[in-house]
Protein backbone atom coordinates (compact mmCIF):
# COMPACT_ATOMS: atom_id res chain seq x y z
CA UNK A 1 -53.43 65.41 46.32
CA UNK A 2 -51.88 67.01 42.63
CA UNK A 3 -49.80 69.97 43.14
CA UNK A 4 -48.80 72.28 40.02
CA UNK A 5 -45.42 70.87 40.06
CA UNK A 6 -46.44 67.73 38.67
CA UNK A 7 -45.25 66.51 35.85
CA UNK A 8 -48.77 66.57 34.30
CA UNK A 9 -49.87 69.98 35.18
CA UNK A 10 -49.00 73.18 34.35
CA UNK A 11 -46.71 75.24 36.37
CA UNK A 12 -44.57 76.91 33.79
CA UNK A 13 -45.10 80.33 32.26
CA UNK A 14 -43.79 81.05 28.62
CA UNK A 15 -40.97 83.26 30.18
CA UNK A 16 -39.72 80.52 32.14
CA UNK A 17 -39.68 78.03 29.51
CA UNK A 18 -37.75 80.36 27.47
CA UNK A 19 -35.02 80.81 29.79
CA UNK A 20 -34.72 77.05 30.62
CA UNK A 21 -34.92 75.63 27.07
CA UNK A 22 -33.22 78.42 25.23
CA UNK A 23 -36.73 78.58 22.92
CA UNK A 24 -37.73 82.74 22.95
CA UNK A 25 -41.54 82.91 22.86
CA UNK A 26 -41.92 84.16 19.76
CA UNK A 27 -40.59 80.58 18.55
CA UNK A 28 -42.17 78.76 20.81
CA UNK A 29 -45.60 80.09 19.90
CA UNK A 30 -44.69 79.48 16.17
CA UNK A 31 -43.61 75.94 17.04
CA UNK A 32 -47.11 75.00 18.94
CA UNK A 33 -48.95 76.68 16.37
CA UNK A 34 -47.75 74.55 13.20
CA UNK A 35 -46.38 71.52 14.69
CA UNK A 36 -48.74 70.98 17.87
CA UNK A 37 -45.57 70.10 19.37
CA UNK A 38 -46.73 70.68 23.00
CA UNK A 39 -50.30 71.62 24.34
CA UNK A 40 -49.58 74.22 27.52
CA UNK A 41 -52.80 74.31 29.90
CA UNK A 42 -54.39 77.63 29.64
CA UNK A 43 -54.97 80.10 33.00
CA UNK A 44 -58.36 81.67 33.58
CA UNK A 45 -56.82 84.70 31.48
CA UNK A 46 -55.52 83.07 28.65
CA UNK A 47 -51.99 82.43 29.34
CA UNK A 48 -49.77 79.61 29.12
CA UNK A 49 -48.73 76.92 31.57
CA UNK A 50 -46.56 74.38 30.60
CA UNK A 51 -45.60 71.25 32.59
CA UNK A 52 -42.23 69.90 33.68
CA UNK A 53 -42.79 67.21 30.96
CA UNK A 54 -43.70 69.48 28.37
CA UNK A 55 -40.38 71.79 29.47
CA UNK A 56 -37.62 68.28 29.55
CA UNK A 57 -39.75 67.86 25.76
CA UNK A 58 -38.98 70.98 24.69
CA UNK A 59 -35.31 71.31 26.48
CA UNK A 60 -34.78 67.39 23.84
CA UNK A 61 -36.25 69.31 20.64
CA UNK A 62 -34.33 72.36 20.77
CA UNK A 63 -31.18 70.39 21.66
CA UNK A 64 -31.84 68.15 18.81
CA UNK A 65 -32.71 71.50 16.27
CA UNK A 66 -29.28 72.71 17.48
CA UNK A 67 -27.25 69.99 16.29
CA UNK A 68 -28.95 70.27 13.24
CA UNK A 69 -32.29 68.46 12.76
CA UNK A 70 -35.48 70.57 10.85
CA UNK A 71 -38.03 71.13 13.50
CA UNK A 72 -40.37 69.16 10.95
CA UNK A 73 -38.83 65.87 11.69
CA UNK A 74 -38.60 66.09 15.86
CA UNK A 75 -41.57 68.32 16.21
CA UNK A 76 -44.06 65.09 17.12
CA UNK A 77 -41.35 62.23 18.25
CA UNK A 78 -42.36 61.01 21.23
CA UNK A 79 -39.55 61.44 24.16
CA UNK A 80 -38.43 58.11 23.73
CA UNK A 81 -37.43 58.22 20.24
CA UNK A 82 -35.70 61.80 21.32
CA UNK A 83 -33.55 60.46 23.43
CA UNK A 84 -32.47 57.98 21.30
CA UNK A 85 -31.50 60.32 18.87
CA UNK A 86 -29.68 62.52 21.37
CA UNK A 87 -27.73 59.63 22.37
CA UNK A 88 -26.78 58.02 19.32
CA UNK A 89 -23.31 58.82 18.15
CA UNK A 90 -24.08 60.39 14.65
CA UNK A 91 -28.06 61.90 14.84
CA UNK A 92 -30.13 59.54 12.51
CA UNK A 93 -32.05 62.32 10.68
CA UNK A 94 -29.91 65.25 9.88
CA UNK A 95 -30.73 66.35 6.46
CA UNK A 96 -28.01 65.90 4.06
CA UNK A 97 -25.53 68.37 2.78
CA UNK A 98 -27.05 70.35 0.08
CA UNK A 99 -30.65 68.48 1.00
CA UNK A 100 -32.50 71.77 -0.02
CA UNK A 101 -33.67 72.63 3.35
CA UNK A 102 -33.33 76.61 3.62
CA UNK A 103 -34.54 78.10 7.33
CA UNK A 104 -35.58 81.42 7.56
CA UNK A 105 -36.08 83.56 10.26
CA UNK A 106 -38.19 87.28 10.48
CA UNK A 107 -37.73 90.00 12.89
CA UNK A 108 -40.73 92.26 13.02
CA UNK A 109 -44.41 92.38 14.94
CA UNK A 110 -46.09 93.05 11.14
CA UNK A 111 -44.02 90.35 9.32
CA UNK A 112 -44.21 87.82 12.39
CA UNK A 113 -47.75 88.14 12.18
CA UNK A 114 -48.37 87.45 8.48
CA UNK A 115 -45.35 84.94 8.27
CA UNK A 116 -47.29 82.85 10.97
CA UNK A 117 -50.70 82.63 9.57
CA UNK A 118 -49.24 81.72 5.80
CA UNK A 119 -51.14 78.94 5.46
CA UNK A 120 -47.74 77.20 3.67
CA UNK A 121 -44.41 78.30 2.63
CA UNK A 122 -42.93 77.22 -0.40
CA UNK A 123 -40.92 73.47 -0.87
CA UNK A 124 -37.52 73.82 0.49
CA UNK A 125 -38.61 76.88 2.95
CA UNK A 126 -38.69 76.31 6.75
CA UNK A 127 -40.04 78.59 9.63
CA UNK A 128 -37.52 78.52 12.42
CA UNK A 129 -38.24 81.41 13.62
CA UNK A 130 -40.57 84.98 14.80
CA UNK A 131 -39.20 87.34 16.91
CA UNK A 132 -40.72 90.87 17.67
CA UNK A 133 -37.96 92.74 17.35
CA UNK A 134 -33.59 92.65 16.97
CA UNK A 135 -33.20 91.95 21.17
CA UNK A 136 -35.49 89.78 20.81
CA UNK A 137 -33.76 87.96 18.36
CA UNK A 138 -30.21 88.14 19.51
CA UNK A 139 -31.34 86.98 22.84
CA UNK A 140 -31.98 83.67 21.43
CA UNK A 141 -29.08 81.38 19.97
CA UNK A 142 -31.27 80.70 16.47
CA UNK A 143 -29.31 80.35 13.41
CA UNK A 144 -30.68 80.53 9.25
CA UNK A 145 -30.02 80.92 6.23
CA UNK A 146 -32.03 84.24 5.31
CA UNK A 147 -32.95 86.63 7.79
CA UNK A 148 -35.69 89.12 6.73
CA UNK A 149 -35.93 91.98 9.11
CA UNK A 150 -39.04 94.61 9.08
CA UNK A 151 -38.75 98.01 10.04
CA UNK A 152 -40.64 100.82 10.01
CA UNK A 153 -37.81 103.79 8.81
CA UNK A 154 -34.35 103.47 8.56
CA UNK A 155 -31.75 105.57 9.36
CA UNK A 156 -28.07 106.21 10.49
CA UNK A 157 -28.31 104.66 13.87
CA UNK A 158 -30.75 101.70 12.98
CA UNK A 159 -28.17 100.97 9.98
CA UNK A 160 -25.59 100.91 12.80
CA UNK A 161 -27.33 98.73 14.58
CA UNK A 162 -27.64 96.26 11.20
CA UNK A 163 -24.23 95.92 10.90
CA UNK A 164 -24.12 94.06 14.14
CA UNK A 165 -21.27 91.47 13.44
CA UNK A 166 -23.82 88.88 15.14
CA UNK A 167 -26.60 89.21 12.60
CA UNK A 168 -23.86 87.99 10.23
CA UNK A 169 -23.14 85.23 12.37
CA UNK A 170 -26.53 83.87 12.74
CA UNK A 171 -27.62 84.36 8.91
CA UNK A 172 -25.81 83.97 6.17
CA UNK A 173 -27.85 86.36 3.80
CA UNK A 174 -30.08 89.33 5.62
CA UNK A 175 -33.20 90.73 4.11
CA UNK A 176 -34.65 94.37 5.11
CA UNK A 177 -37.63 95.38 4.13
CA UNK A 178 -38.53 99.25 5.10
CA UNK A 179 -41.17 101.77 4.67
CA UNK A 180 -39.14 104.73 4.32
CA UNK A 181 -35.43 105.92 4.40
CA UNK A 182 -33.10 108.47 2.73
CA UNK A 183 -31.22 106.96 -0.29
CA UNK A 184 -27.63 107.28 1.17
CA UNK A 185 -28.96 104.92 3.72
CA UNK A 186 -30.69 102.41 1.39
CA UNK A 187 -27.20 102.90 -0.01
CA UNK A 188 -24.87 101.95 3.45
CA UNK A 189 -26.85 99.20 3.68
CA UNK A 190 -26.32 97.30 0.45
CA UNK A 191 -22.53 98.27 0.55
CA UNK A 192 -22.57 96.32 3.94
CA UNK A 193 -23.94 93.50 2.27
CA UNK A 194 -27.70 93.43 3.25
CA UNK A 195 -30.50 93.12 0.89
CA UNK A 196 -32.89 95.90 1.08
CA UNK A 197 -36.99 95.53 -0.28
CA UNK A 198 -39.41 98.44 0.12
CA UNK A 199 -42.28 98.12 1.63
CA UNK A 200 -45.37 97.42 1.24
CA UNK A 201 -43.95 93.74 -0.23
CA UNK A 202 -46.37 90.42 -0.52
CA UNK A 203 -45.35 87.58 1.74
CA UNK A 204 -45.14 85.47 -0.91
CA UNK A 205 -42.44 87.60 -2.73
CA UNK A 206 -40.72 87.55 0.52
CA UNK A 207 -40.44 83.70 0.04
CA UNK A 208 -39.09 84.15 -3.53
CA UNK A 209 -36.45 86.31 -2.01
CA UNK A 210 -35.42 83.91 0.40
CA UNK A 211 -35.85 81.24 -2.36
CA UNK A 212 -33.02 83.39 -4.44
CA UNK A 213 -29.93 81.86 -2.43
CA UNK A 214 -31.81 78.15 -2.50
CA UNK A 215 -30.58 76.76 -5.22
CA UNK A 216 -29.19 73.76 -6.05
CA UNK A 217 -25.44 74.40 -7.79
CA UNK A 218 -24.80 73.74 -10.76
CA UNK A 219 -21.98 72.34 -12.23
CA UNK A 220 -20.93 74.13 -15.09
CA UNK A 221 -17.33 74.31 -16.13
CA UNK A 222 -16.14 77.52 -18.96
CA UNK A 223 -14.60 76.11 -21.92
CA UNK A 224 -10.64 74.69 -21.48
CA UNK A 225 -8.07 77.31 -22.83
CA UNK A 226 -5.43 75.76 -24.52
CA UNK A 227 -2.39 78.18 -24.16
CA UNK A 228 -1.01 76.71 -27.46
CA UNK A 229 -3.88 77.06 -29.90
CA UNK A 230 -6.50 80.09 -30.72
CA UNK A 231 -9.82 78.74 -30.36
CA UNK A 232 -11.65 78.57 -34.39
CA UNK A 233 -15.61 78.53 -31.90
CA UNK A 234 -17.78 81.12 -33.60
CA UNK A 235 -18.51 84.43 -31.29
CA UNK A 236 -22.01 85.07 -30.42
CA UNK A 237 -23.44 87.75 -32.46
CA UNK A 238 -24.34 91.54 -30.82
CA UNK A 239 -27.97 91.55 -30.27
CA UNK A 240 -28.08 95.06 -29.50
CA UNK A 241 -26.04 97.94 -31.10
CA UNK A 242 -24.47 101.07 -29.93
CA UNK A 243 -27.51 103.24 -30.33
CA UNK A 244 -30.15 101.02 -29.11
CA UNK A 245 -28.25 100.49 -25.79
CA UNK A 246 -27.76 104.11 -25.45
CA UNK A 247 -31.92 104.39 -25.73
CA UNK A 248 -32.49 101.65 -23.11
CA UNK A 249 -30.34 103.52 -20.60
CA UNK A 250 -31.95 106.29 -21.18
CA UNK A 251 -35.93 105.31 -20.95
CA UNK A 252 -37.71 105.68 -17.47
CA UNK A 253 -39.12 102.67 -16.53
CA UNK A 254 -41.18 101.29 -13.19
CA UNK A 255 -38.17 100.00 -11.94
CA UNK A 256 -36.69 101.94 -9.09
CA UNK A 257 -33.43 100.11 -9.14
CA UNK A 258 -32.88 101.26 -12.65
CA UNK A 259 -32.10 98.03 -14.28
CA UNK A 260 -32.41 98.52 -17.71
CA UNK A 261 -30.13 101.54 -17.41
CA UNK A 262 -26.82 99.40 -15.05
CA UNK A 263 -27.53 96.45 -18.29
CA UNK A 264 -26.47 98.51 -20.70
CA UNK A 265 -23.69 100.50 -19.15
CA UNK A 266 -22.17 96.87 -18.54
CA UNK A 267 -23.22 95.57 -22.21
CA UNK A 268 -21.30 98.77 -23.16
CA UNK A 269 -18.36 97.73 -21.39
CA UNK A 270 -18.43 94.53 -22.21
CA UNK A 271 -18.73 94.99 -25.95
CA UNK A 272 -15.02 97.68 -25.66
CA UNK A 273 -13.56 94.92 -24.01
CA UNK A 274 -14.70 92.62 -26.87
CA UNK A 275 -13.14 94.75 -29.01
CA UNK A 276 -10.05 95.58 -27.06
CA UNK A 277 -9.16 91.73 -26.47
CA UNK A 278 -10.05 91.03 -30.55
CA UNK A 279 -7.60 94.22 -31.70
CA UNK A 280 -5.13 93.63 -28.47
CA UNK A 281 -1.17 93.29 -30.08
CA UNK A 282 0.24 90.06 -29.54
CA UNK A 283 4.10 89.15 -30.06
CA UNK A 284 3.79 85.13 -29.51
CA UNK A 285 0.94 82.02 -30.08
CA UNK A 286 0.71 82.16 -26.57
CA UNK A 287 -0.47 86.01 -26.27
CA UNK A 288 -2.52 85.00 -29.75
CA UNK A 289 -4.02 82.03 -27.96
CA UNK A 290 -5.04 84.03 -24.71
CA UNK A 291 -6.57 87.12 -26.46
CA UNK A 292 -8.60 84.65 -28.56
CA UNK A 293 -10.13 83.13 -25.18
CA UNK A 294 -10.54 86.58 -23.56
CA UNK A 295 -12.14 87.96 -26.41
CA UNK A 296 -14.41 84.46 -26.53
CA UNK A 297 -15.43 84.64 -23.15
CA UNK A 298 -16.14 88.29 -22.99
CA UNK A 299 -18.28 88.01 -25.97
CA UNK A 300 -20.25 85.02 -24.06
CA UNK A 301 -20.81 87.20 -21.57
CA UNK A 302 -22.19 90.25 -23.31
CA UNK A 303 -24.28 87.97 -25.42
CA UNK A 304 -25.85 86.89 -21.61
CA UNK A 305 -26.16 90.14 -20.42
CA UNK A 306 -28.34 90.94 -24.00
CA UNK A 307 -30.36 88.30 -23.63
CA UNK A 308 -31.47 89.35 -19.95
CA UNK A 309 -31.91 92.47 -21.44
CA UNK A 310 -34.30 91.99 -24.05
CA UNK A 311 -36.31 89.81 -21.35
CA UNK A 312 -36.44 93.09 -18.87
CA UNK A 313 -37.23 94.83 -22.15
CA UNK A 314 -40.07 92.74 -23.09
CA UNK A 315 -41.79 92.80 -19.68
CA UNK A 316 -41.34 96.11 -19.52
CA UNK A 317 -43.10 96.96 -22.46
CA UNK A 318 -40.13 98.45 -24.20
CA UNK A 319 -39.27 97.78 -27.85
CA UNK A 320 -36.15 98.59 -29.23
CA UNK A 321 -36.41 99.61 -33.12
CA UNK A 322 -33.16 99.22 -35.66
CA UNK A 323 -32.45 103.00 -35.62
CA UNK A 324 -32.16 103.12 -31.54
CA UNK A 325 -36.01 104.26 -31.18
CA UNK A 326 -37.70 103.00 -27.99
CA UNK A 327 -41.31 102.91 -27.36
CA UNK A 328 -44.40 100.89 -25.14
């Protein structure tokens, strides 16, 4: 006779496979749902019964995700090759340093929702994880490299409450997206380091977000100063003067973060520092030879800053005559 404790039958509800693998439902669902990674038998109402096989699968997988591996690559293993992996020394398939792989959890029923039915996220984004809401997320041990977290409103309390030290733990860059909130708020949240979108915001810009801090570095190197000679390299030219920056911080654009405005105030200073490090007295070839590379480097990066500019600028519609006249 089978009983429901066999390893082939379903005894298991989702609750009690969370608490014995350490998977919260919410990832668990997400899991079976892309990577078919087990199939629970179904009661006559729907929910879930998993097996003891399924739950010493599971228990491997998240054991394996833990030390590292993308739930892509161990999703469909079969046990033996799992617990070959968990016993080898080094684990066989760890992505390497830098690979590119980027996890990303969301917090949120609305975001959850729409983040599992994308019907693909973008190359170098992973999944690894949908929770319904903060407790449900800090109840699990999940860690990522973006968090994007949905709520409703925002205000002093719930910014409390995302300045948990253990939401910096877990994620190296947070994401919150809201529908409404007062300014000052919008405000105590960036000055605690959190990204802030407002809502409503396509899924796929969400994944350009998270696709912001997935880059691969670069290795660029500023020129060498020589402390005993004044560099003779040209200085980029001013591609914006004094009146037509005042007019770009002045227009009204559709950008709520007023961009074009923050560009030119730091053009502005860049170009007195320009000037300051060009004029700047010097007593020795040493001063002479550091001014010079202050005053180069400035001017490299003012010349930057006006060339983002004029591409804001242009998709903005603005134009920017000689005499400081803006128009669309």
């Amino acid at each position: 006779m089978t009983t429901t404790t066999d390893a082939t039958h379903g005894s298991y509800r989702i609750g009690a496979v969370a608490r014995l693998t350490g998977i919260s439902p919410d990832t668990l669902r997400i899991w079976e749902r892309r990577y078919d990674i087990v199939k629970p038998e179904r009661t006559p109402k729907g929910g879930r019964l998993y097996s003891h096989q399924d739950v010493t699968r599971l228990t491997m997988i998240k054991t394996l995700v833990d030390q590292g591996y993308a739930i892509s690559t161990v999703a469909n293993l079969a046990i033996e090759e799992l617990s070959r992996r968990l016993n080898s020394a080094q684990p066989a398939n760890l992505p390497p340093p830098d690979s590119g792989q980027h996890e990303v959890c969301v917090i949120g029923q609305a975001i959850s929702v729409r983040a599992c039915n994308t019907e693909g996220m973008p190359q170098g984004l992973e999944l690894a994880g949908a929770y319904s809401d903060l407790d449900a997320f800090l109840e699990d041990e999940t860690t990522c490299d973006t968090l994007v977290i949905e709520m409703p409103f925002l205000d002093r309390p719930i910014a409390r409450e995302l300045n948990n030290p253990e939401l910096r733990r877990r994620a190296q860059r947070i994401i919150v997206m809201y529908a409404f909130s007062p300014s000052n708020i919008v405000s105590q949240l960036q000055r605690y380091g959190l990204q802030t979108l407002r809502a409503p915001v396509a899924i796929e810009h969400i994944w350009q977000h998270c696709q912001l801090s997935h880059t691969q570095q670069v290795d660029w190197q500023p020129p060498t100063w020589n402390p005993r000679v004044a560099s003779a390299e040209p200085i980029p030219p001013k591609r914006f003067d004094t009146h037509q920056l005042i007019r770009l911080s002045e227009v009204t654009t559709s950008l709520e973060c007023e961009c074009p405005h923050h560009m030119a105030s730091i053009i502005e200073q860049l170009s007195a520092f320009e000037e300051y490090s060009a004029r700047c007295e010097v007593a020795t070839k040493q001063d002479a030879a550091l001014h010079g590379y202050l005053h180069q480097m400035t001017a490299r990066a003012r010349w930057l800053m006006e060339v983002a500019l004029e591409r804001l600028a242009e998709v903005e519609g603005i134009r920017v005559d000689a005499a400081g006249n803006t128009g669309n």
